[in-house]
N, C-alpha and C. Protein backbone atom coordinates (compact mmCIF):
# COMPACT_ATOMS: atom_id res chain seq x y z
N UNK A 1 -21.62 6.88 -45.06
CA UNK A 1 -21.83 7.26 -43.69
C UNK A 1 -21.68 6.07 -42.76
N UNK A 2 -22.07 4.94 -42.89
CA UNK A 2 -22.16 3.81 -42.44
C UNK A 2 -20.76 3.03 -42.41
N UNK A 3 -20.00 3.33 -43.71
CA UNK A 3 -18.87 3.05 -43.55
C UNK A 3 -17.69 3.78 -42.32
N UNK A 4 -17.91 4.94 -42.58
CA UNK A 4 -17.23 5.83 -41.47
C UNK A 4 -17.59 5.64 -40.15
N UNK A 5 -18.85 5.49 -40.05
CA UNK A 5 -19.38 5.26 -38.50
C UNK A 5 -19.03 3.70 -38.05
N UNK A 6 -18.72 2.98 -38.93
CA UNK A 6 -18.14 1.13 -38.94
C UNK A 6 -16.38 1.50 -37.86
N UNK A 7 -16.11 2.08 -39.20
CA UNK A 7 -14.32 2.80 -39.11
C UNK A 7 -14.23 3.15 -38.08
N UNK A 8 -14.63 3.94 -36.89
CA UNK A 8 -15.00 4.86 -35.94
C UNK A 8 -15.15 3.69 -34.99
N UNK A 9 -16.36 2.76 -35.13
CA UNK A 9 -16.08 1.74 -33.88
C UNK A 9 -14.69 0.99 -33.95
N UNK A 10 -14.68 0.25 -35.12
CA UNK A 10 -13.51 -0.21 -35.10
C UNK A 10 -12.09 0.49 -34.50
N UNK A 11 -11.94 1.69 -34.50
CA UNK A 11 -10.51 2.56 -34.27
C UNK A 11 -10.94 2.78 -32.61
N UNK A 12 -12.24 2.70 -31.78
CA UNK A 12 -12.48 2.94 -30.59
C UNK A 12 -12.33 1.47 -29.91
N UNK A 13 -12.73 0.03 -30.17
CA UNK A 13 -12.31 -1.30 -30.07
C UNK A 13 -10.88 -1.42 -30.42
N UNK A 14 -10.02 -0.46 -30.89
CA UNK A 14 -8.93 -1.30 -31.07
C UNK A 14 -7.73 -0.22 -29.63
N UNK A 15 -8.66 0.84 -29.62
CA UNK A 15 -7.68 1.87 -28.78
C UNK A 15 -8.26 1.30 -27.20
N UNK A 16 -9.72 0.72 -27.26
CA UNK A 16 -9.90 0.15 -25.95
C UNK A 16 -8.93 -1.26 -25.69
N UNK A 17 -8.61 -1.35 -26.50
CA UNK A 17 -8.27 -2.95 -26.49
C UNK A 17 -6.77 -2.76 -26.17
N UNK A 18 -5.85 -1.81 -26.70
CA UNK A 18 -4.76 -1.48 -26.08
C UNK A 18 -4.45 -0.13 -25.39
N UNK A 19 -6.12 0.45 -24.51
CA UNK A 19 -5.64 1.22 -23.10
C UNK A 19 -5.64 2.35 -23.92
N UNK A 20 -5.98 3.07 -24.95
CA UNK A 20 -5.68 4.36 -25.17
C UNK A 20 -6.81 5.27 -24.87
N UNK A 21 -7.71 4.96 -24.74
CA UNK A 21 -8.49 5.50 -24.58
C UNK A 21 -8.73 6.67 -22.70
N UNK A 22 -9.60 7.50 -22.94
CA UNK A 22 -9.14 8.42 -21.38
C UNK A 22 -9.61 7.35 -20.27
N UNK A 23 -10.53 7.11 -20.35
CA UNK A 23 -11.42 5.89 -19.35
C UNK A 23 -10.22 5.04 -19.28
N UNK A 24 -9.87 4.64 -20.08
CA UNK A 24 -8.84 3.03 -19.60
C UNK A 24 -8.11 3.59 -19.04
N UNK A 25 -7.14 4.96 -19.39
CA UNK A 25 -6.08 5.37 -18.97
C UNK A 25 -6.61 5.55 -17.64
N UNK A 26 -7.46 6.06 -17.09
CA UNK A 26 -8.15 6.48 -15.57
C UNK A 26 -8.21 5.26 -15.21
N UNK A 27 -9.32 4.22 -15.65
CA UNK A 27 -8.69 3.31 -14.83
C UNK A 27 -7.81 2.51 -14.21
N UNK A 28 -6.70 2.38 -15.18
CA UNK A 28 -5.53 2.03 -15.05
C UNK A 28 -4.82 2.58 -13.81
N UNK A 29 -4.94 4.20 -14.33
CA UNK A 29 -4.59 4.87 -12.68
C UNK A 29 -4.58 4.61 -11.37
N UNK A 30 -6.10 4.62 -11.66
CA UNK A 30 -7.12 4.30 -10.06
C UNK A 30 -6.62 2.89 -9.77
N UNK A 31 -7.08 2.03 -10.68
CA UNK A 31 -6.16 1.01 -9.69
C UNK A 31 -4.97 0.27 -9.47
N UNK A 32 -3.46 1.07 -9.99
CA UNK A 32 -2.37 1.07 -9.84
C UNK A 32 -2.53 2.18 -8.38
N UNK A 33 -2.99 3.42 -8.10
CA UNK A 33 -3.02 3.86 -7.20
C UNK A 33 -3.90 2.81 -5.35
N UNK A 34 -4.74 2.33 -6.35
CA UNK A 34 -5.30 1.27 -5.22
C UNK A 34 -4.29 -0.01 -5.25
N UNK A 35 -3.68 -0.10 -5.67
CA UNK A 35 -2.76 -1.04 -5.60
C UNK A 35 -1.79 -0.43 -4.73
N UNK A 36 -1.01 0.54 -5.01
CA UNK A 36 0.26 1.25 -4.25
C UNK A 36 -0.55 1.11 -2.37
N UNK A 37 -1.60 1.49 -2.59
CA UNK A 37 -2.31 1.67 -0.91
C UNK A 37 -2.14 0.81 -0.43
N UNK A 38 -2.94 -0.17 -0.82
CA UNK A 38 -3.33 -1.14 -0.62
C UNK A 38 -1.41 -2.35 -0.12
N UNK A 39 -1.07 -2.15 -0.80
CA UNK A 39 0.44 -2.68 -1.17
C UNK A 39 1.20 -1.57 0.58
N UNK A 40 1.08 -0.50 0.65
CA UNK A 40 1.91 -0.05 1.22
C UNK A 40 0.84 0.01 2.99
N UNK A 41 -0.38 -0.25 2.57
CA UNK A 41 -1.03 -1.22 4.49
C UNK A 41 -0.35 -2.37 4.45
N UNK A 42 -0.10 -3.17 3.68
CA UNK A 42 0.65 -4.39 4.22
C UNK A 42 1.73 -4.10 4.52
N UNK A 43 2.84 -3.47 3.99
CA UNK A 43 3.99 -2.92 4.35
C UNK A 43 3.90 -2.51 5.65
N UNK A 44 3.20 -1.69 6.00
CA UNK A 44 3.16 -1.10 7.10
C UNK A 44 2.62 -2.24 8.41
N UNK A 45 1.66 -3.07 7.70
CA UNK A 45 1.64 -4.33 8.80
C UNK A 45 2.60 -5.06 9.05
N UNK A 46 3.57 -5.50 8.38
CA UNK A 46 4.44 -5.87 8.29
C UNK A 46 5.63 -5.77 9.32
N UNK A 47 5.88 -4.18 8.79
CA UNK A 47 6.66 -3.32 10.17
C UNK A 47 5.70 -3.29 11.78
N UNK A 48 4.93 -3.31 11.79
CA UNK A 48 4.27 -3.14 12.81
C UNK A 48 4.55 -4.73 13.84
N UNK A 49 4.27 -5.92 12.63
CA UNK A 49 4.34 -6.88 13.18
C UNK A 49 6.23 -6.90 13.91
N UNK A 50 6.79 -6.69 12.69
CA UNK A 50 8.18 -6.87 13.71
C UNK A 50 8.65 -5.69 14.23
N UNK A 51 8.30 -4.44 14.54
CA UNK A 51 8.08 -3.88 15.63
C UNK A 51 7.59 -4.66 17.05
N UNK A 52 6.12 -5.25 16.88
CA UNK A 52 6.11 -5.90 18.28
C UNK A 52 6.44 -7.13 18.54
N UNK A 53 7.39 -7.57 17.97
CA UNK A 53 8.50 -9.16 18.56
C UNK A 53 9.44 -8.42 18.65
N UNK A 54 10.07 -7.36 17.92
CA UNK A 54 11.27 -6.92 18.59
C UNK A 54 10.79 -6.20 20.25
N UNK A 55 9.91 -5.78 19.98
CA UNK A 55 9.34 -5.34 21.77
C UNK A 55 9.01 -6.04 22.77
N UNK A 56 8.78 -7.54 22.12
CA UNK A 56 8.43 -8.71 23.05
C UNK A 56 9.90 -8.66 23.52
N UNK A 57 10.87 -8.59 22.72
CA UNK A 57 12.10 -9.38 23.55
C UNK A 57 12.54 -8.73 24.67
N UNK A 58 12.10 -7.36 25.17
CA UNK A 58 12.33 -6.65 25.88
C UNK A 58 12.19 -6.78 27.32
N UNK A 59 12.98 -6.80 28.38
CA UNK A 59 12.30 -6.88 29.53
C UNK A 59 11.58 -5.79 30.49
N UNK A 60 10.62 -6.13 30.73
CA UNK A 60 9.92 -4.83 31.59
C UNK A 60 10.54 -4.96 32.70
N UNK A 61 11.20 -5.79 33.31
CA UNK A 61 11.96 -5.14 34.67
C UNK A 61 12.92 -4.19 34.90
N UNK A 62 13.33 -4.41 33.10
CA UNK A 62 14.56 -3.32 33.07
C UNK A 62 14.10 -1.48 32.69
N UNK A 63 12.74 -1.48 32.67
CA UNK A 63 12.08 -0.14 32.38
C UNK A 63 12.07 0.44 33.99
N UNK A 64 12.08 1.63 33.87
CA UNK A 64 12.32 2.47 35.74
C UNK A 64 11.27 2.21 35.77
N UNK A 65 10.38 2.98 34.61
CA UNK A 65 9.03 3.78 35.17
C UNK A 65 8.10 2.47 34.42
N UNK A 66 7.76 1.88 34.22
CA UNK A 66 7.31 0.31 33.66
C UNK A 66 5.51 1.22 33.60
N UNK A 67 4.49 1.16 33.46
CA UNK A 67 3.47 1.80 33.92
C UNK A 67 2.35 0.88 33.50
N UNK A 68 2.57 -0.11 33.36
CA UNK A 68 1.60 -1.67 33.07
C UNK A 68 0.80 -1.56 32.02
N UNK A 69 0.02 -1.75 32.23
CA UNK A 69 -1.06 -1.87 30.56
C UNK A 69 -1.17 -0.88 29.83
N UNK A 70 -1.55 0.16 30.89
CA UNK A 70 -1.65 2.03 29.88
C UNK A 70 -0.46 1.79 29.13
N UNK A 71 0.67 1.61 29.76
CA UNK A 71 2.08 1.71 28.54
C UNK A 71 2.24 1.08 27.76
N UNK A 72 1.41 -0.60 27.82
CA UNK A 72 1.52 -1.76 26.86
C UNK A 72 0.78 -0.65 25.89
N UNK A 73 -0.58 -0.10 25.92
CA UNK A 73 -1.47 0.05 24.90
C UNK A 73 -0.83 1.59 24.67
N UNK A 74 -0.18 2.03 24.72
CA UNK A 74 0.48 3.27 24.41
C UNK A 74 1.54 2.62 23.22
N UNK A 75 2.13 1.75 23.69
CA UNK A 75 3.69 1.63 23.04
C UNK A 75 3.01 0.68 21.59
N UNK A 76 2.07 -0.25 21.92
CA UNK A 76 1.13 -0.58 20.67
C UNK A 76 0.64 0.56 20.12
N UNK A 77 0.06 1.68 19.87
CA UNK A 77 -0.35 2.66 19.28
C UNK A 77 0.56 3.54 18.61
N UNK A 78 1.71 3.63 19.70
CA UNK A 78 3.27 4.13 18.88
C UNK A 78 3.60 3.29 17.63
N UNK A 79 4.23 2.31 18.23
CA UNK A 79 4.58 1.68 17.00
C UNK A 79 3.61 1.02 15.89
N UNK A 80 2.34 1.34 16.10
CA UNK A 80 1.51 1.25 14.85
C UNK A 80 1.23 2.50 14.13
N UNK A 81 1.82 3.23 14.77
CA UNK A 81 2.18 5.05 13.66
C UNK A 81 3.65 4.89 13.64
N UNK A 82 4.05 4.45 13.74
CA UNK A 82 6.02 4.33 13.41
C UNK A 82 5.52 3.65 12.21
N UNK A 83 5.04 2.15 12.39
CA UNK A 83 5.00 1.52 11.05
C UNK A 83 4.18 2.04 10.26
N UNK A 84 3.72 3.13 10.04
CA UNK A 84 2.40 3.91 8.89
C UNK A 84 3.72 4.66 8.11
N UNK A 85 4.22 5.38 9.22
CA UNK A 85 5.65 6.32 8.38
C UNK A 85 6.18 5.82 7.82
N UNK A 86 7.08 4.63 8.43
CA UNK A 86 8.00 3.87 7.76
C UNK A 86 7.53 3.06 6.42
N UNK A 87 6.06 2.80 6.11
CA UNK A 87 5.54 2.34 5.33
C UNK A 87 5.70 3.41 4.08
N UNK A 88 4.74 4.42 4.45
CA UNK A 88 4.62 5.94 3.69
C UNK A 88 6.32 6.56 3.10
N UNK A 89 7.10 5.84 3.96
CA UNK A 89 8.37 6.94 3.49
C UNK A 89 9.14 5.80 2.45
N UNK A 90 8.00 4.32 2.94
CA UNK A 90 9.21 3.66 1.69
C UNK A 90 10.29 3.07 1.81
N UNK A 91 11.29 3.49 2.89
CA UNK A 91 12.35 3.08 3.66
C UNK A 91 12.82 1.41 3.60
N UNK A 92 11.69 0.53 3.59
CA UNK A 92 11.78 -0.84 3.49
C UNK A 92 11.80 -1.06 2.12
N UNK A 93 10.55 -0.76 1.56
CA UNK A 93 10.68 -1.16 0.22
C UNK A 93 9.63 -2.54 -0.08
N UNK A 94 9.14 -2.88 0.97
CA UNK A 94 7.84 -4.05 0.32
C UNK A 94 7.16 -3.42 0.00
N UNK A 95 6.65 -2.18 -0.47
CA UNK A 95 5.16 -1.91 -1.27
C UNK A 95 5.70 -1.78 -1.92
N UNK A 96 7.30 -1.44 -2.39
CA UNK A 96 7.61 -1.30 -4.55
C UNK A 96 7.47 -2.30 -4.76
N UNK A 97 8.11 -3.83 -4.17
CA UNK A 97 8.20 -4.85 -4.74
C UNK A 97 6.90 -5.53 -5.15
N UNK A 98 5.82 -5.01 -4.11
CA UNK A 98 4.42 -5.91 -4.05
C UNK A 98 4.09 -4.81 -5.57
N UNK A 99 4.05 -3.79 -5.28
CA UNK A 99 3.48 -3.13 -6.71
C UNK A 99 4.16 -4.00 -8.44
N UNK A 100 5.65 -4.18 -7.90
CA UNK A 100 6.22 -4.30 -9.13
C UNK A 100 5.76 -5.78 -9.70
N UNK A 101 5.52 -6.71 -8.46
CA UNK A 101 4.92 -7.92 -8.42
C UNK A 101 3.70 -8.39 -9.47
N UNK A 102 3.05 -7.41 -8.77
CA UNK A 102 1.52 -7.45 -9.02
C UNK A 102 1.04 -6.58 -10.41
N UNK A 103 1.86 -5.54 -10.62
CA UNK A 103 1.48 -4.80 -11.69
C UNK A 103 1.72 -5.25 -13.58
C-alpha cells in the first residue's frame, strides 16, 4: 500500500514538474492570457502615443471650426479608443511579438 501510495506521489511530482497536471495547465492559461492583456495595453499605448505626435504636427489654424480645449480633450479621448481597437484587432502586431518574446 505504501508502495503504491510512494508511486502515486512520484507520477504527480513528475506530471507537476512537466505541466500536466489540470492546475498547471490553468495556470499556464491564466497567465499567458494575462500576458496577451497585459502585452496588448502596451500596444495600444504605444499607438496612442504616436497617434498624438502625429496630431502634434498638425496645425490648428488650418481647422475651420478649431473649438480649443473641448476639442483638444475630445480628439485625446478619440484617439485613445482608436488605439484600444487598433490594439484589440492586432493590426500592428506588438502584442504577438511582446507575447512571443516573453512566453
Amino acid at each position: 500500500m505504501i508502495d503504491a501510495l510512494n508511486t502515486h506521489i512520484s507520477r504527480l511530482q513528475a506530471d507537476t514538474a512537466t505541466g500536466n497536471t489540470l492546475a498547471a495547465r490553468t495556470r499556464s492559461t491564466d497567465s499567458e492570457e494575462a500576458l496577451r492583456a497585459v502585452a496588448s495595453e502596451f500596444e495600444a499605448l504605444f499607438v496612442k502615443q504616436m497617434l498624438s505626435s502625429m496630431r502634434g504636427t498638425l496645425n490648428p489654424e488650418n481647422d475651420l471650426l478649431h473649438g480649443g480645449l473641448s476639442q483638444d480633450i475630445f480628439e485625446d479621448m478619440l484617439y485613445d479608443e482608436y488605439s484600444k481597437v487598433m490594439a484589440k484587432a492586432g493590426s500592428i502586431g506588438i502584442a504577438d511579438l511582446i507575447v512571443q518574446q516573453l512566453k
